[in-house]
C-alpha atoms as a PDB file:
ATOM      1  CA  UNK A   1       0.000   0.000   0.000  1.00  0.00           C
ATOM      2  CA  UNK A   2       1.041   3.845  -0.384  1.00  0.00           C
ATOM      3  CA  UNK A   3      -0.382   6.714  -0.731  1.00  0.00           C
ATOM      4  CA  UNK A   4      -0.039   9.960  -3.265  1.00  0.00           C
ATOM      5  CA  UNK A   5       0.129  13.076  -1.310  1.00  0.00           C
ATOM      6  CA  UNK A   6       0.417  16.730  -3.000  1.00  0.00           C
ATOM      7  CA  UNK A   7       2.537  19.305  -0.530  1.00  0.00           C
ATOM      8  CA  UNK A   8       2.797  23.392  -0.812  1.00  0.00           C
ATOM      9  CA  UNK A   9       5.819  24.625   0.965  1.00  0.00           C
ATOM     10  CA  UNK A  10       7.300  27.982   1.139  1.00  0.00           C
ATOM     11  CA  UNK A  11       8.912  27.436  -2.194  1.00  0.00           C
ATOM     12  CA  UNK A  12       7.256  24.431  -3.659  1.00  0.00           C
ATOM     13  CA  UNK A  13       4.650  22.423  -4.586  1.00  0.00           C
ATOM     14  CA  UNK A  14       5.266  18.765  -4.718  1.00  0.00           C
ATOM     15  CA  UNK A  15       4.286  15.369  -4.949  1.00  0.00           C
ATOM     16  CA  UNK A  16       4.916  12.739  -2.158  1.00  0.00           C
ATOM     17  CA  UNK A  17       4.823   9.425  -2.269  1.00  0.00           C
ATOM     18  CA  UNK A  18       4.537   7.453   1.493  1.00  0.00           C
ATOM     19  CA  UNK A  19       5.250   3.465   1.150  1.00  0.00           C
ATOM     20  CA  UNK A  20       5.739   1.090   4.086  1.00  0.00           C
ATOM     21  CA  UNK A  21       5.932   1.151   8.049  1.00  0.00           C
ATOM     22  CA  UNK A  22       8.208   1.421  10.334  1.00  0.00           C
ATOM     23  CA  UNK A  23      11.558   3.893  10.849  1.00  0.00           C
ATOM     24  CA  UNK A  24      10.947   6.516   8.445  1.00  0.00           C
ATOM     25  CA  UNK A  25      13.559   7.137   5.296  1.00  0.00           C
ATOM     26  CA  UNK A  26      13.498  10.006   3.511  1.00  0.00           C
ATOM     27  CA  UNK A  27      14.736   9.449  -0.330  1.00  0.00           C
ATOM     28  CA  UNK A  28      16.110  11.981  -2.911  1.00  0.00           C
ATOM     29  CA  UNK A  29      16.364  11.302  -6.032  1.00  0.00           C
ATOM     30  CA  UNK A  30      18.657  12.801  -8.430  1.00  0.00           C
ATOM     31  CA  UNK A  31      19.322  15.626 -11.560  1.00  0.00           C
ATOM     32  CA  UNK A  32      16.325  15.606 -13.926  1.00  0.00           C
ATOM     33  CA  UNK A  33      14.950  12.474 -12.221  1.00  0.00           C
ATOM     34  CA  UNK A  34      11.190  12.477 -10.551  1.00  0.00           C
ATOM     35  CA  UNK A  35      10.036  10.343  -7.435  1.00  0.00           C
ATOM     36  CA  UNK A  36       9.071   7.361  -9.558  1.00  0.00           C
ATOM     37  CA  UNK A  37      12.581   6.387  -9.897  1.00  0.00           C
ATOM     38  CA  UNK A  38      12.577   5.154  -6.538  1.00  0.00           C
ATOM     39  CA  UNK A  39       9.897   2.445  -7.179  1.00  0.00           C
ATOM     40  CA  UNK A  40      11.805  -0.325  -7.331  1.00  0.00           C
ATOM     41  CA  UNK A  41      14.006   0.189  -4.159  1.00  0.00           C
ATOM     42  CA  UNK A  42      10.895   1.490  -2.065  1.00  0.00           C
ATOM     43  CA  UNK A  43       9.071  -1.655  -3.251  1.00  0.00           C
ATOM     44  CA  UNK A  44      11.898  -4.378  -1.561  1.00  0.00           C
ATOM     45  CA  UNK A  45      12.743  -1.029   2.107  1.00  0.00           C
ATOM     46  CA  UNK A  46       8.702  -0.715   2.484  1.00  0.00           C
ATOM     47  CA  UNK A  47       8.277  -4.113   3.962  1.00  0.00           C
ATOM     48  CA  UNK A  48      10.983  -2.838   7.026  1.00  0.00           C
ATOM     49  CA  UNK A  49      10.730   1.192   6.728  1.00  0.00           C
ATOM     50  CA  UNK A  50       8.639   4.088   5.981  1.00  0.00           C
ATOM     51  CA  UNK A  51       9.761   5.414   2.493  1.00  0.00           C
ATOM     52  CA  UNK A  52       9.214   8.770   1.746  1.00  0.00           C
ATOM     53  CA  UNK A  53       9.939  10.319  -1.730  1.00  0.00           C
ATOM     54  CA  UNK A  54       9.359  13.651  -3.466  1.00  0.00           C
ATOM     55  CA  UNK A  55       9.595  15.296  -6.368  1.00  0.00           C
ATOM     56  CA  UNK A  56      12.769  18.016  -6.240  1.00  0.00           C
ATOM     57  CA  UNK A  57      12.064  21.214  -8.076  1.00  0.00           C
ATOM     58  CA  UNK A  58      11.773  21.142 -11.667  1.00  0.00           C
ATOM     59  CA  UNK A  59      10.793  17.391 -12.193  1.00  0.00           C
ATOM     60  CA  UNK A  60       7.467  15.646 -12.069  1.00  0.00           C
ATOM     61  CA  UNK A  61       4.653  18.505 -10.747  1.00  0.00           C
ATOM     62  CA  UNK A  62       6.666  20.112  -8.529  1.00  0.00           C
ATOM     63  CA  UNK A  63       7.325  23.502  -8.987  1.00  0.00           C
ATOM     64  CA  UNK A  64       9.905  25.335 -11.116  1.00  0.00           C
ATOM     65  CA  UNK A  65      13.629  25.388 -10.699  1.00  0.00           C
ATOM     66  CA  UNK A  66      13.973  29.209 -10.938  1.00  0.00           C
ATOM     67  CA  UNK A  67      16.978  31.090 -12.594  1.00  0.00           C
ATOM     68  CA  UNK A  68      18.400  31.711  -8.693  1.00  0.00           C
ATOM     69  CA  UNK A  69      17.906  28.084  -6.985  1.00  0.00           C
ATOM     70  CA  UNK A  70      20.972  26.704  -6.126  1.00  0.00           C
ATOM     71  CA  UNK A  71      21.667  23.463  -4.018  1.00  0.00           C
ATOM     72  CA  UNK A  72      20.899  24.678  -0.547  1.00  0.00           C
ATOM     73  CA  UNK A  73      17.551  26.106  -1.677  1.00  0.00           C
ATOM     74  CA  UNK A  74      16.906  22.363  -2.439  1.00  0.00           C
ATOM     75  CA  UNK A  75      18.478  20.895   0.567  1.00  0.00           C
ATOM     76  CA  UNK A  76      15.691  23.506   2.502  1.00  0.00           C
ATOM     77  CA  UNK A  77      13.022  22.773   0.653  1.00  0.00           C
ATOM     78  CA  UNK A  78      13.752  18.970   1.711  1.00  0.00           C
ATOM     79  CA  UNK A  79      14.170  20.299   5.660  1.00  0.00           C
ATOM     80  CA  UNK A  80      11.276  22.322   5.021  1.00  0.00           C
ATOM     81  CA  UNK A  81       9.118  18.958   4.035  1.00  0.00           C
ATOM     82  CA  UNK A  82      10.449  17.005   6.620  1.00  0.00           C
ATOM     83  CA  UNK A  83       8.641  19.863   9.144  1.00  0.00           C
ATOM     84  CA  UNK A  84       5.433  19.564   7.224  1.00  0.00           C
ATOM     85  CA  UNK A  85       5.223  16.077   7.555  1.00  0.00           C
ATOM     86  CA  UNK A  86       6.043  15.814  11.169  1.00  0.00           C
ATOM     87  CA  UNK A  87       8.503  13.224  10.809  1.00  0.00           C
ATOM     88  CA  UNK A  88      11.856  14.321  12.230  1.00  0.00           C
ATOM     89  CA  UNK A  89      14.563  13.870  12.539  1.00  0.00           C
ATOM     90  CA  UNK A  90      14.800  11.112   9.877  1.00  0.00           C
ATOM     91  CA  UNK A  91      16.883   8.877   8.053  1.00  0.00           C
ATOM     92  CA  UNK A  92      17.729  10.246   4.957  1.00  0.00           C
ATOM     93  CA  UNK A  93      19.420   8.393   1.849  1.00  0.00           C
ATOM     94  CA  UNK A  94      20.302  10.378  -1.786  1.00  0.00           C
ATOM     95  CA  UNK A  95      21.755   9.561  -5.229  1.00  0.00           C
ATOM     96  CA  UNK A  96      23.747  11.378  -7.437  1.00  0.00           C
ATOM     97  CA  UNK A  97      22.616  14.973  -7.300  1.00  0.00           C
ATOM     98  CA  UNK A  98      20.332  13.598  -4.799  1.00  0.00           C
ATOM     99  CA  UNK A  99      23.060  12.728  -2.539  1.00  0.00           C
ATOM    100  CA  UNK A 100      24.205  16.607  -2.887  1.00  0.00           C
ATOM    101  CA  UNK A 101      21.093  17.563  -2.004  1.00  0.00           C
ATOM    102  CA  UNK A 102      21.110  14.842   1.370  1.00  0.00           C
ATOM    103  CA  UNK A 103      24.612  16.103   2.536  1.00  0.00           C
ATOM    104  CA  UNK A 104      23.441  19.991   2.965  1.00  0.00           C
ATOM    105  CA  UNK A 105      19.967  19.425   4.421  1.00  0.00           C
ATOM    106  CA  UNK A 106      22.393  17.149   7.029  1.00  0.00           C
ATOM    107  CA  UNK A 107      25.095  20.225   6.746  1.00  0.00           C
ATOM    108  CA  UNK A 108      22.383  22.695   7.643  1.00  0.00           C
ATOM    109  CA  UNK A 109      19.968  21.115   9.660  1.00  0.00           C
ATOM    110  CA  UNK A 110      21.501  18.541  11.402  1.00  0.00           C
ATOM    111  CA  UNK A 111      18.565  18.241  14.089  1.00  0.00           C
ATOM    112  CA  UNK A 112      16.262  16.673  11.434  1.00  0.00           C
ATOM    113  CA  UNK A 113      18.462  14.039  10.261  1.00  0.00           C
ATOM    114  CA  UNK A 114      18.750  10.650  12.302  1.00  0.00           C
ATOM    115  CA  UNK A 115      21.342   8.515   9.649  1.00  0.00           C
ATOM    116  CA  UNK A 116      22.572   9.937   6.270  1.00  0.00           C
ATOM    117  CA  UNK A 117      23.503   7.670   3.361  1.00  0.00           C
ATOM    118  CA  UNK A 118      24.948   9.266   0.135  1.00  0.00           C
ATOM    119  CA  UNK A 119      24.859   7.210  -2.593  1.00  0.00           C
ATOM    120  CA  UNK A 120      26.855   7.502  -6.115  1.00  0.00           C
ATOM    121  CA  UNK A 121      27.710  11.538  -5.369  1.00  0.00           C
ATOM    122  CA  UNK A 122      30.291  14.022  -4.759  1.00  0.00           C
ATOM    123  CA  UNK A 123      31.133  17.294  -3.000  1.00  0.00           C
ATOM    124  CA  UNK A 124      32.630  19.215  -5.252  1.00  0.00           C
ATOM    125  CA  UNK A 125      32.699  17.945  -9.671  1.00  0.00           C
ATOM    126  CA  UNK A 126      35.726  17.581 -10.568  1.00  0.00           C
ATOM    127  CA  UNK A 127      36.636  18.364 -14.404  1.00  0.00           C
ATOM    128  CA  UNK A 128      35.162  15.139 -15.670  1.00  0.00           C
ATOM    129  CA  UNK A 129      31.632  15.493 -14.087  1.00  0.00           C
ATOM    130  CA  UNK A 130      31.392  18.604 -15.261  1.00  0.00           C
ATOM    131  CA  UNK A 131      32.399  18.237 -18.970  1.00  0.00           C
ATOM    132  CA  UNK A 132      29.639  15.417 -18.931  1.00  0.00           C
ATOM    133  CA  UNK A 133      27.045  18.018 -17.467  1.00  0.00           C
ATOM    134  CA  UNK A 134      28.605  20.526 -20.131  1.00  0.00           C
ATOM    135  CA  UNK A 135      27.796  17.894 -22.729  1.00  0.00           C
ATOM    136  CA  UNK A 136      24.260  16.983 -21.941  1.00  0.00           C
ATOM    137  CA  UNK A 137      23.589  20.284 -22.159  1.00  0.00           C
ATOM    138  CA  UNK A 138      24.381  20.577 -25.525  1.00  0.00           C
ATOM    139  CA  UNK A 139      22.588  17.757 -26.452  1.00  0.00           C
ATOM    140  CA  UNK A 140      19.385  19.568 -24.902  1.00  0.00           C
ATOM    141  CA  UNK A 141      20.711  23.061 -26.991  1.00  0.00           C
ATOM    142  CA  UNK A 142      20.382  20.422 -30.297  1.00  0.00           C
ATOM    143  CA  UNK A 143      16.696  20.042 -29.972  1.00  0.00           C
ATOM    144  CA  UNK A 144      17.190  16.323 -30.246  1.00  0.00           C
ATOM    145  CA  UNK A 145      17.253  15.605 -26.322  1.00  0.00           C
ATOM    146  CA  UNK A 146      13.623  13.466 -26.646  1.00  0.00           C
ATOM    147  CA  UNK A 147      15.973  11.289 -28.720  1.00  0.00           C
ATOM    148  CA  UNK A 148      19.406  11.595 -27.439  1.00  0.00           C
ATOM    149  CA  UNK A 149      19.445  12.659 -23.795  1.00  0.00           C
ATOM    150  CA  UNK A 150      17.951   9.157 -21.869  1.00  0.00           C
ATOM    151  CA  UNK A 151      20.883   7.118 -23.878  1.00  0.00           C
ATOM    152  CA  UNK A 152      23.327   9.210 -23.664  1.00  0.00           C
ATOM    153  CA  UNK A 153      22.612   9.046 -19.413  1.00  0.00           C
ATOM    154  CA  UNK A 154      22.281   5.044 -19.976  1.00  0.00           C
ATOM    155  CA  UNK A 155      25.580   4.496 -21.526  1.00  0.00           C
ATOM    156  CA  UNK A 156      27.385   7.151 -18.953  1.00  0.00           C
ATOM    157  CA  UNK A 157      25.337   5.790 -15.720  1.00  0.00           C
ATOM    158  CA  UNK A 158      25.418   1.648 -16.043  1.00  0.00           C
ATOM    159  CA  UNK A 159      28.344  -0.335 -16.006  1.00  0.00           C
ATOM    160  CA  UNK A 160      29.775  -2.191 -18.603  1.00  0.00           C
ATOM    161  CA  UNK A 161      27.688  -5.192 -17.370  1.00  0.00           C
ATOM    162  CA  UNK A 162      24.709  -3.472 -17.032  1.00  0.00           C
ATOM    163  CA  UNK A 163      25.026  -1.120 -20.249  1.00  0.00           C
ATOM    164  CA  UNK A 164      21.832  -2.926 -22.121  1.00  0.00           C
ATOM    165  CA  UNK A 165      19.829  -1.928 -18.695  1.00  0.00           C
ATOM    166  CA  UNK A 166      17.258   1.218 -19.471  1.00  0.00           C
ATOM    167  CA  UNK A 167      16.916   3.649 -16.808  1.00  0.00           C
ATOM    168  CA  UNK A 168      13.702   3.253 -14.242  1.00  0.00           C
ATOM    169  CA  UNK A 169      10.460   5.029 -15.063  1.00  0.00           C
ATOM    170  CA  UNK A 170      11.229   8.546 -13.794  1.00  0.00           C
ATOM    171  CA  UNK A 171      14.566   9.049 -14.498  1.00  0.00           C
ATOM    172  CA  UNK A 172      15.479  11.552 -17.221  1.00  0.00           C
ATOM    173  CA  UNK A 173      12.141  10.893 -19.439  1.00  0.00           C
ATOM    174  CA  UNK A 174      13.160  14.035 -21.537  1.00  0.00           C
ATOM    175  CA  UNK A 175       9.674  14.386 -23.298  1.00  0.00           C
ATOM    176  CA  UNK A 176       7.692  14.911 -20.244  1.00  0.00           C
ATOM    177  CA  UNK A 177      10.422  17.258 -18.716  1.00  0.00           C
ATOM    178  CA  UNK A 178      11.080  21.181 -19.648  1.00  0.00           C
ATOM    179  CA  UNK A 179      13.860  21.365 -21.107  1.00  0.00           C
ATOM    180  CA  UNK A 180      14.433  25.243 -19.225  1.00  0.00           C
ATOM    181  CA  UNK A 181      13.615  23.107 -16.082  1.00  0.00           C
ATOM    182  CA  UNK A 182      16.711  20.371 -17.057  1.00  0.00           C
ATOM    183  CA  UNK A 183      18.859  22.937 -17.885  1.00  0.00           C
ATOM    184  CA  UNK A 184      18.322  24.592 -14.758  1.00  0.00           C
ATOM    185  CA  UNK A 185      19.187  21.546 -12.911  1.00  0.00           C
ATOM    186  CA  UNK A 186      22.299  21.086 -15.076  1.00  0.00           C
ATOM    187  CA  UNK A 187      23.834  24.480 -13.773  1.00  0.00           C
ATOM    188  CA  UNK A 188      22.535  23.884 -10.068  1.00  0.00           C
ATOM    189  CA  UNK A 189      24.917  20.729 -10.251  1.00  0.00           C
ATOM    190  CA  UNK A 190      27.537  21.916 -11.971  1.00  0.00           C
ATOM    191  CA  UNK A 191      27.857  25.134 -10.269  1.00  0.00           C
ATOM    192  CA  UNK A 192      27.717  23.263  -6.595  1.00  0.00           C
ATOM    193  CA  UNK A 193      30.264  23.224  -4.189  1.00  0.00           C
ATOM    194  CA  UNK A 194      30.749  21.605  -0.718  1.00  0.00           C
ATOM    195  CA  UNK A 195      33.628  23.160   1.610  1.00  0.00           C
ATOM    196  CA  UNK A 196      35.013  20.981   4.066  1.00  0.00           C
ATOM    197  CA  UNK A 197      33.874  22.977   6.556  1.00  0.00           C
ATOM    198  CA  UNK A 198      30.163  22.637   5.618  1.00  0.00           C
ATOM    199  CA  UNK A 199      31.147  18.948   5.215  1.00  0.00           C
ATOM    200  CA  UNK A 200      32.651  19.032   8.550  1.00  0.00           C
ATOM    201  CA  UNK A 201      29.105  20.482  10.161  1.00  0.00           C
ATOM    202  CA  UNK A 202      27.699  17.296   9.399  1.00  0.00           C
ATOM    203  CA  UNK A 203      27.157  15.044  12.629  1.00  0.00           C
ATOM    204  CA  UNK A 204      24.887  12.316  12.320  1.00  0.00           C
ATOM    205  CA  UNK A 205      25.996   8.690  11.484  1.00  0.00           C
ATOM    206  CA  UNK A 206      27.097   8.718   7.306  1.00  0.00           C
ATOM    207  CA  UNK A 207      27.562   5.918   4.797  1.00  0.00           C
ATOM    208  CA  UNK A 208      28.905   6.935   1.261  1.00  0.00           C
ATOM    209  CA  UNK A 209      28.721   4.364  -1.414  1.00  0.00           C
ATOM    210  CA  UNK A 210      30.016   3.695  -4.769  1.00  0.00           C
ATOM    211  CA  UNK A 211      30.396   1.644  -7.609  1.00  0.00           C
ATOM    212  CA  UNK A 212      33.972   0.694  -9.002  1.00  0.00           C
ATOM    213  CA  UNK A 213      32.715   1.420 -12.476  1.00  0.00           C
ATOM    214  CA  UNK A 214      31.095   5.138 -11.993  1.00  0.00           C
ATOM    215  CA  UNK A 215      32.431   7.529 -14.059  1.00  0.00           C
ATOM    216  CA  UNK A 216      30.449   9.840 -12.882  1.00  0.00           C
ATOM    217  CA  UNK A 217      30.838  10.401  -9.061  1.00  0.00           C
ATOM    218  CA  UNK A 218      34.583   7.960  -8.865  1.00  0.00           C
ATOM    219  CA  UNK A 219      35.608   6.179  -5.939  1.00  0.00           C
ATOM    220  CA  UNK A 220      37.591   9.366  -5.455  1.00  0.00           C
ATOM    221  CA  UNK A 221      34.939  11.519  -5.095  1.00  0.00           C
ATOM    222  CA  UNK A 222      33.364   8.955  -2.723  1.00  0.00           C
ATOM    223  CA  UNK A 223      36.832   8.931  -0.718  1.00  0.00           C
ATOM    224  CA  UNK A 224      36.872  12.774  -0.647  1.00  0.00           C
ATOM    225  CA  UNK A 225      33.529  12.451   1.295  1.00  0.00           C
ATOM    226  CA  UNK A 226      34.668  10.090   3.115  1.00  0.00           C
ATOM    227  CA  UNK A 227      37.700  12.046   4.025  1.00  0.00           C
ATOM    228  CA  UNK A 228      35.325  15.165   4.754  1.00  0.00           C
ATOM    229  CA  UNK A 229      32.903  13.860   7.185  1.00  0.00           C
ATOM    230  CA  UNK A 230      34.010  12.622  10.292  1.00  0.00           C
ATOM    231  CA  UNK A 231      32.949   8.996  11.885  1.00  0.00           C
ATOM    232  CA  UNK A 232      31.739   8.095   7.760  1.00  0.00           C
ATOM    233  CA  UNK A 233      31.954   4.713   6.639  1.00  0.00           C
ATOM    234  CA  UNK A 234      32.155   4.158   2.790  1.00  0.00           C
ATOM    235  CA  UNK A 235      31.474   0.810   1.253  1.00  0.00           C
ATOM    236  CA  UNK A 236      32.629   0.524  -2.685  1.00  0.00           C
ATOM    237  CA  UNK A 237      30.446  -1.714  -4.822  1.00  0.00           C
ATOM    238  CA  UNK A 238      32.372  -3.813  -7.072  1.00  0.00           C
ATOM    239  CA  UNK A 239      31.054  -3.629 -10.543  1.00  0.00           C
ATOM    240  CA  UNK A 240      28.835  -1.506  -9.849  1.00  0.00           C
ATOM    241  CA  UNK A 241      28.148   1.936 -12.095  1.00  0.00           C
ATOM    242  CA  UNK A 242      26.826   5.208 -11.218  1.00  0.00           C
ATOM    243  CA  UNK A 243      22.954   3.795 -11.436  1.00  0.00           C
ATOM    244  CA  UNK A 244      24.179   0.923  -9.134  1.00  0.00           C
ATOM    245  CA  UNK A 245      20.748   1.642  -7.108  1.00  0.00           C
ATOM    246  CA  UNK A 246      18.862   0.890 -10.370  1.00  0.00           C
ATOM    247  CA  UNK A 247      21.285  -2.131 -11.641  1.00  0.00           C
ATOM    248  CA  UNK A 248      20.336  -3.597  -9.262  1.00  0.00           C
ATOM    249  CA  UNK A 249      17.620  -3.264  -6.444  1.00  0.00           C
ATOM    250  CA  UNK A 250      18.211  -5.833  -3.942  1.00  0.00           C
ATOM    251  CA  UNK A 251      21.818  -5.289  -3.690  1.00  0.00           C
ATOM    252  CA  UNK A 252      21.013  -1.103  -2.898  1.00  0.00           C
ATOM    253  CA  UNK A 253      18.047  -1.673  -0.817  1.00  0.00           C
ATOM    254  CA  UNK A 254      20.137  -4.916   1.730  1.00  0.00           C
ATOM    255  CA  UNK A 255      22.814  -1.785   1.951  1.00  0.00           C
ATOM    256  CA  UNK A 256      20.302   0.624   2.591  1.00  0.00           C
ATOM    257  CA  UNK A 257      18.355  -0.973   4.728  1.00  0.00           C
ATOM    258  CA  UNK A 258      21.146  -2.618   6.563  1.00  0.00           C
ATOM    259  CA  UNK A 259      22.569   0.823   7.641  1.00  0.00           C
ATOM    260  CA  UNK A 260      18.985   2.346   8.633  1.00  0.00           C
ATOM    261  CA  UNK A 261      17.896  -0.578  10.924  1.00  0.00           C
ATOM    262  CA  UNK A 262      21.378  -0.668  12.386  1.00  0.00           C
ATOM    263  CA  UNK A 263      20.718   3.089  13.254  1.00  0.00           C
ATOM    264  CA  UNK A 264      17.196   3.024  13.714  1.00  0.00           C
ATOM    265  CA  UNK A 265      18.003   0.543  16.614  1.00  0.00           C
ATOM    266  CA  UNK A 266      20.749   3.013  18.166  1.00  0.00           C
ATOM    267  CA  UNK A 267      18.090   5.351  18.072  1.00  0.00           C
ATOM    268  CA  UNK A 268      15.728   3.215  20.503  1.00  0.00           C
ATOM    269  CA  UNK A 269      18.766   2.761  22.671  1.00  0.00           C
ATOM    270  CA  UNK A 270      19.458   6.467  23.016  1.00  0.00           C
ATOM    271  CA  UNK A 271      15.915   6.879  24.264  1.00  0.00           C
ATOM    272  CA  UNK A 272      15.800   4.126  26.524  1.00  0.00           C
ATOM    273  CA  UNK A 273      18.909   5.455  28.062  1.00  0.00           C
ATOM    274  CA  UNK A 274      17.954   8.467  28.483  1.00  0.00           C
ATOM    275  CA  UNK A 275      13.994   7.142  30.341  1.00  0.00           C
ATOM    276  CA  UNK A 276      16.601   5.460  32.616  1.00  0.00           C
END
């Protein structure tokens, strides 16, 4: 069972969609990429948690990106929903731009976040990421990106083992998304930046995963995070690509749901301890 629910916040309008019982998780999905990507990993986590997911600005029927958002505005209006819905402080999971978003709403508002996992992501692009942001854009500026874009994410976001694998419903369906509204999410990624000393404001418990074959966010961008926030863990996938959360479902949601129920339980214990 789950339930569609439609949200106006300070700064957006959005879509929710609440799946499961039990601790709640908060998910956020990544650039161009709408709350139905998640289906597949909130089908196998709603049997143990709660799964909460959103649409960010500028996908699905939330509202629009605007020519001034940048990354925090995002991270807020997540903050901002967790208030509305009454549910924190929360465990909250990201990928990809997703996981940017995750680390700043932890960063900034670190009393509504229980656990933090930040899948497939980065602080800072390095020159790579952002030549492959610089690209899709162009394919947008062609006029082709209904026919282009999605394949061009494919081949860039599987691994070599998974490159016949199509993205999940949700994720960068070009045709139903403005193309104003991607590009605006293109320059909100590429124009992010995480200092270590916003990195080093975050305090609750952090895993940071990635796959040996993303090209996207490398294992060097996942140690950098790893490096930046103190007490993280980081487990590397091997085989896995950027899209390692959509290659393959059980393998994300065991990780995920490992670390949230392993947290989820400290939680209790806290409390108990402090009854006592």
């Amino acid at each position: 069972m789950h339930t569609i629910e439609k949200h106006a916040l300070s700064a957006l309008s959005t879509t929710v969609k609440r799946m499961g019982s039990g601790p709640a998780l908060l998910m956020i999905q990544g650039l161009g990429t709408d709350h139905r990507a998640w289906g597949p990993a909130m089908e196998r986590l709603a049997p143990h948690l709660e799964c909460i997911s959103f649409d960010n600005r500028g996908v699905g029927a939330a509202s629009d990106v605007g020519p001034e958002t940048t990354m925090e505005d995002l991270a807020d209006d997540a903050a901002e929903l967790i208030d509305a819905l009454g549910i924190g402080p929360v465990h909250v999971c990201g990928v990809s731009m997703g996981g940017a978003i995750a680390m700043r709403v932890a960063s900034r508002h670190p009393h509504l976040v229980r656990s933090l996992a930040l899948h497939s992501t980065a602080a800072r692009p390095d020159p790579r990421l952002r030549a492959i942001l610089d690209f899709r854009q162009k394919i947008v500026d062609t006029g082709h990106a209904g026919e282009l874009l999605r394949p061009f994410v494919e081949i860039t976001a599987f691994s070599p083992t998974h490159i016949s694998q199509t993205l999940p419903v949700g994720a960068t369906e070009i045709d139903k998304i403005n193309a104003e509204e991607y590009a605006a999410h293109l320059r909100v990624a590429t124009e992010q930046w995480m200092t270590d000393e916003e990195l080093a404001k975050i305090t609750a418990p952090t895993l940071v995963t990635v796959g040996t074959e993303d090209i996207l966010t490398t294992p060097d961008n996942a140690r950098d995070l790893y490096r930046g926030i103190a007490g993280a863990e980081l487990l590397v996938v091997e085989g896995g690509g950027h899209a390692y959360y959509a290659e393959s479902a059980d393998l994300f949601a065991s990780v995920q749901l490992g670390w949230t129920l392993r947290h989820a339980a400290l939680g209790l214990t806290e409390r108990s301890a402090e009854r006592w």
